[in-house]
Protein backbone atom coordinates (compact mmCIF):
# COMPACT_ATOMS: atom_id res chain seq x y z
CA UNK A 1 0.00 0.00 0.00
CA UNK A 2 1.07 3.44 -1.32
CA UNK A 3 2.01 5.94 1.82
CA UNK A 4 0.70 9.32 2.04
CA UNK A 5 2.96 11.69 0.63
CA UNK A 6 4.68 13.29 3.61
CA UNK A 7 4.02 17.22 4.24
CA UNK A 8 6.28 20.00 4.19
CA UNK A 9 5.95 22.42 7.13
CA UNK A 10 7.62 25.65 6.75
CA UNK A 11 7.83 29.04 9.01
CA UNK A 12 9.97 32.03 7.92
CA UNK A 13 11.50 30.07 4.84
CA UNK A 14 12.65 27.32 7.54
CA UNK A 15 11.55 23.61 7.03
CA UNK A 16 10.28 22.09 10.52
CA UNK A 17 10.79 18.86 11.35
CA UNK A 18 7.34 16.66 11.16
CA UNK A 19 6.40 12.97 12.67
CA UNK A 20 5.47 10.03 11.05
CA UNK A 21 1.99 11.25 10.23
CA UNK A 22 3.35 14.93 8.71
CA UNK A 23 1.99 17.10 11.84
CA UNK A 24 5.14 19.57 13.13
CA UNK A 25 7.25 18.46 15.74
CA UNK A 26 6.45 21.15 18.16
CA UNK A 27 9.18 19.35 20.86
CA UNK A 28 11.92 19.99 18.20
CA UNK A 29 14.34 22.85 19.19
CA UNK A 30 14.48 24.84 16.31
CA UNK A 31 18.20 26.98 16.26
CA UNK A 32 17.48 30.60 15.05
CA UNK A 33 13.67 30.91 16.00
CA UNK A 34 12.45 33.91 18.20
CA UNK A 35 9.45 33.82 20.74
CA UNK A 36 8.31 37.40 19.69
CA UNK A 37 4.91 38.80 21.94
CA UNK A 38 4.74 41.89 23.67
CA UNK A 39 6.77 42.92 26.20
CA UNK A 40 7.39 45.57 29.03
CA UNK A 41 11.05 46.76 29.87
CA UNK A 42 11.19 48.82 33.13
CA UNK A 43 14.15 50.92 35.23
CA UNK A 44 13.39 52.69 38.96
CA UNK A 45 15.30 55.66 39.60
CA UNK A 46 15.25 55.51 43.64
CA UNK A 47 15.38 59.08 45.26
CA UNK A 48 16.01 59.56 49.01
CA UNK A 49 13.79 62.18 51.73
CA UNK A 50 15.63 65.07 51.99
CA UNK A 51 18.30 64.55 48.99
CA UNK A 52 18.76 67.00 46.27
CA UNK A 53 17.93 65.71 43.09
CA UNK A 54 21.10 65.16 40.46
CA UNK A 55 21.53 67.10 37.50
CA UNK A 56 20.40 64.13 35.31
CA UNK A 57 19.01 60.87 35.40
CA UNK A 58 19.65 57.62 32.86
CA UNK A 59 16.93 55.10 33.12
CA UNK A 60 18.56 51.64 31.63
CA UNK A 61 21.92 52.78 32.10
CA UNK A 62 22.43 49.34 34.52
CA UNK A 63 21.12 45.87 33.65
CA UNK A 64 19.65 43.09 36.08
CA UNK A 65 22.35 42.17 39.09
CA UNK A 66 25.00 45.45 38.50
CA UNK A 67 25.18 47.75 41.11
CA UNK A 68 22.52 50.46 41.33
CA UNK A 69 23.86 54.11 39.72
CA UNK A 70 22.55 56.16 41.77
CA UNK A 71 22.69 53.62 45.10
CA UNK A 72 25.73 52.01 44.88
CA UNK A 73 25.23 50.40 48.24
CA UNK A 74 22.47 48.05 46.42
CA UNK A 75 22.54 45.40 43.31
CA UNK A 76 19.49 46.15 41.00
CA UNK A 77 16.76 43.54 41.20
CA UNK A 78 13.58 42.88 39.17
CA UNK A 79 12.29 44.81 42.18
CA UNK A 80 13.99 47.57 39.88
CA UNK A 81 14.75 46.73 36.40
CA UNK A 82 14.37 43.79 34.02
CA UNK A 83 16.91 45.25 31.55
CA UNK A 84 19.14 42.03 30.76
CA UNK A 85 21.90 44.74 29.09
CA UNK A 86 22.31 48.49 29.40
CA UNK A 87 21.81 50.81 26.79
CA UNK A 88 21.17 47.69 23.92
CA UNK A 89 19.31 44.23 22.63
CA UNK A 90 21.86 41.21 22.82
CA UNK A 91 20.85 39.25 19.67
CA UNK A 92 18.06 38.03 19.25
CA UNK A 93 16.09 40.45 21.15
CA UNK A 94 14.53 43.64 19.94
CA UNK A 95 11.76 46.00 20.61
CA UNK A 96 9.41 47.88 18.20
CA UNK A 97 8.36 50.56 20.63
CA UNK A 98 4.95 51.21 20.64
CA UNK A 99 4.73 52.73 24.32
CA UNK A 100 6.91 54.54 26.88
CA UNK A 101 5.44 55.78 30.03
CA UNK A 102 7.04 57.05 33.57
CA UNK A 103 5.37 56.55 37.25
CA UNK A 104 5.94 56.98 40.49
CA UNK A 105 5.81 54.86 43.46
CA UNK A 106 2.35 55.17 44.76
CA UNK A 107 3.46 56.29 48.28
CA UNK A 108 5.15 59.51 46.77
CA UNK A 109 3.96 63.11 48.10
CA UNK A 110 2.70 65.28 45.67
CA UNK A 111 5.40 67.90 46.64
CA UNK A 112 7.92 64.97 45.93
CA UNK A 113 6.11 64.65 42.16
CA UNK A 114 5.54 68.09 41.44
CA UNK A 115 8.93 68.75 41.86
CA UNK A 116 10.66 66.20 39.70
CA UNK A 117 7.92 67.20 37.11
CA UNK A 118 8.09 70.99 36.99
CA UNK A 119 12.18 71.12 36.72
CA UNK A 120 13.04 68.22 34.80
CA UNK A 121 12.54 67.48 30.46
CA UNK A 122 13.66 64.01 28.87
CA UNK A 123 14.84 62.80 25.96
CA UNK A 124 14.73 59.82 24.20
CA UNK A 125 17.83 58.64 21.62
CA UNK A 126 18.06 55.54 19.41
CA UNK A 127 21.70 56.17 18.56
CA UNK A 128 22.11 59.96 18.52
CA UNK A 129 19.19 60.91 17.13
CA UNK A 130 16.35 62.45 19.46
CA UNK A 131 13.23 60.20 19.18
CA UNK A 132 10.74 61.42 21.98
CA UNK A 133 11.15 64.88 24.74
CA UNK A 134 9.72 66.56 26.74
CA UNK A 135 7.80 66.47 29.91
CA UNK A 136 7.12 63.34 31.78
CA UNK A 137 3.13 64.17 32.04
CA UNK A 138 3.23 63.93 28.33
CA UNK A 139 3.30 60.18 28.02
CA UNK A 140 1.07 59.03 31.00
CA UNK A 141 1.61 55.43 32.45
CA UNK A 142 -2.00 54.50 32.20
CA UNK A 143 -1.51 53.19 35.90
CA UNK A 144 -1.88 54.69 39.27
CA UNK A 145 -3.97 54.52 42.40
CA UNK A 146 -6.93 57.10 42.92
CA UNK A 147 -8.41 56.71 46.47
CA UNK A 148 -9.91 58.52 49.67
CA UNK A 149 -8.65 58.21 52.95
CA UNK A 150 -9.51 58.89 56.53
CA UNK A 151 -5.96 60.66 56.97
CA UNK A 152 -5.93 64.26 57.20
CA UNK A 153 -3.49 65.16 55.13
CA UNK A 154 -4.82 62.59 52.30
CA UNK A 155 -8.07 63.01 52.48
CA UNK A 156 -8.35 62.28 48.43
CA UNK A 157 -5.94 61.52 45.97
CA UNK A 158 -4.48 60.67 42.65
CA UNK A 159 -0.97 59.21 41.29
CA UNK A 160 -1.48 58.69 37.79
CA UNK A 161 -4.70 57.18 36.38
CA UNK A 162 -5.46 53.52 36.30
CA UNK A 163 -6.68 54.11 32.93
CA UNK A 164 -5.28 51.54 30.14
CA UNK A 165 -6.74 53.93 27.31
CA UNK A 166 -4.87 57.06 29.15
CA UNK A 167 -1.77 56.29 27.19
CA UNK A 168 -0.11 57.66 24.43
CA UNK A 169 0.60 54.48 22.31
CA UNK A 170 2.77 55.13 18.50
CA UNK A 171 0.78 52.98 16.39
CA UNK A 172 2.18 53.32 12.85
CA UNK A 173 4.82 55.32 14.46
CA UNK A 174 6.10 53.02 16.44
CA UNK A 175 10.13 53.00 16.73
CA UNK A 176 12.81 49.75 16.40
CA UNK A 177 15.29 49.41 18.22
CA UNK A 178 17.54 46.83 16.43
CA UNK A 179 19.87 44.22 18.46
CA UNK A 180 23.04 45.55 19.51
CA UNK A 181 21.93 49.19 18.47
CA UNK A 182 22.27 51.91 21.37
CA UNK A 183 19.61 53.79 23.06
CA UNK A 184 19.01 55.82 25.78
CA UNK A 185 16.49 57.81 28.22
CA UNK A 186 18.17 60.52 30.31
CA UNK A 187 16.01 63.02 32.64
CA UNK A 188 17.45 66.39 32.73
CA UNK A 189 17.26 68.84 35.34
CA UNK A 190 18.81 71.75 33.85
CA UNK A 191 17.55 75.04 36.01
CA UNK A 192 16.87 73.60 39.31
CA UNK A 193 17.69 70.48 41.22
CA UNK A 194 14.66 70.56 43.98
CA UNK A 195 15.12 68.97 47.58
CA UNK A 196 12.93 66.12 48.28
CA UNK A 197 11.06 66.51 51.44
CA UNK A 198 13.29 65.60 54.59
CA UNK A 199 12.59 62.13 56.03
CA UNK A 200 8.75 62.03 58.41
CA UNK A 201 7.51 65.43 56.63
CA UNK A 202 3.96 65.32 56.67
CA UNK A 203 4.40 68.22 53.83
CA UNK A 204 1.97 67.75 50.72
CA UNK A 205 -0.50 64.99 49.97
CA UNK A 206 -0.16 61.64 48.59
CA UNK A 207 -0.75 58.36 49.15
CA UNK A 208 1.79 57.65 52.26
CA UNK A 209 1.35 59.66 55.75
CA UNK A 210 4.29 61.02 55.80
CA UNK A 211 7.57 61.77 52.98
CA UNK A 212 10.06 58.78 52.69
CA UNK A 213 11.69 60.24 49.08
CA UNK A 214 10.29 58.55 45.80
CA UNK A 215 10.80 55.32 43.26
CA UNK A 216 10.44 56.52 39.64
CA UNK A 217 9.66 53.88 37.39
CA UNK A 218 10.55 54.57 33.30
CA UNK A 219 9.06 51.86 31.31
CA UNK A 220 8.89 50.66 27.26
CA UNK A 221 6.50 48.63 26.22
CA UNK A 222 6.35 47.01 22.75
CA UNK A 223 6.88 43.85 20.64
CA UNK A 224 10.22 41.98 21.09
CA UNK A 225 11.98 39.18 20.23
CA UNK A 226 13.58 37.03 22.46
CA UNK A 227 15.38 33.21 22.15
CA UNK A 228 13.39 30.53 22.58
CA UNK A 229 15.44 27.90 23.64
């Protein structure tokens, strides 16, 4: 008896291996294939009560396990960052940027936020060219907390809004960021570097009783590839 002709499976130009009854062997471990899906890349900036803020800021200047920047005294965790390299993709990983967004830790004062946000512009490079600047409030996180408390000094408030449409997203303008190409996000502060509030100020509103400095959280969200074995 004549056998079936056997099938031939193929994904980007690449023959995969099939069984004996031509379905693809999904067990095989395919060299050069990518799991690509959407991903979120993050960096905290930590900020102590009562320190004077720097003259600038990189976000992703440190990958997962180096020493923190700006805190040498602590390693970065995924507490902080889950940048595997700073600055660049290690083949095969990418990212088409669709989405970058900043926020702060949700016990910040207000004082603490207003701050950082009234004296400080960023700007966004893929090699040296200037992709995105500006103001952090113009590329909301669509996240936050938004609340009402029995504490006097927080009777209401609102750090950032937990709003997944409240996002500026790049659609068709979305920007790749190649494997071993360079990029960067820097915070400037270039007339004033403010003073947090000092350590148990009650001073402003937010979500924490009283000031304990800030976490500010950069983020890039987009499609990426990444190995899959």
């Amino acid at each position: 008896m004549a056998m079936a002709p056997q099938r031939t499976v193929s994904m980007g130009g690449k023959a995969v291996p099939v069984d004996a009854q031509g379905r693809p062997d999904i067990n095989a471990i395919l060299g050069g294939y990518v799991d690509r899906g959407i991903w979120t890349y993050y960096y905290t900036i930590k900020i102590g009560a009562g320190s004077t803020v720097g003259t600038q800021y990189s976000f992703f200047g440190a990958s997962i396990g180096q020493a923190d920047p700006y805190n040498t005294s602590s390693t970065l965790t995924k507490l902080e960052t889950n940048i595997p390299n700073a600055n660049f993709f290690n083949p095969p990983r990418d990212l088409i940027l669709d989405q970058l967004g900043f926020v702060f830790s949700y016990d910040t004062r207000v004082a603490d936020m207003t701050s950082l946000l009234k004296n400080s512009y960023f700007e966004f490079k893929i090699d040296d060219k200037v992709f995105f600047e500006g103001g952090m409030d113009l590329h909301p996180s669509g996240v936050g907390l938004t609340g009402m408390s029995t504490q006097t000094t927080e009777s209401a408030w609102n750090i950032g809004t937990a709003n997944p449409q409240a996002v500026v997203k790049f659609g068709n303008f979305s920007k790749y960021i190649a494997p071993m190409q360079r990029y960067s996000l820097i915070l400037y502060f270039p007339e004033a570097t403010p003073t947090m509030l000092a350590a148990g100020s009650a001073g402003g509103t937010g979500t924490g009783t009283t000031a304990t400095g800030l976490w500010l959280r950069a983020f890039m969200k987009g499609l990426t590839d990444r190995a899959v074995q």
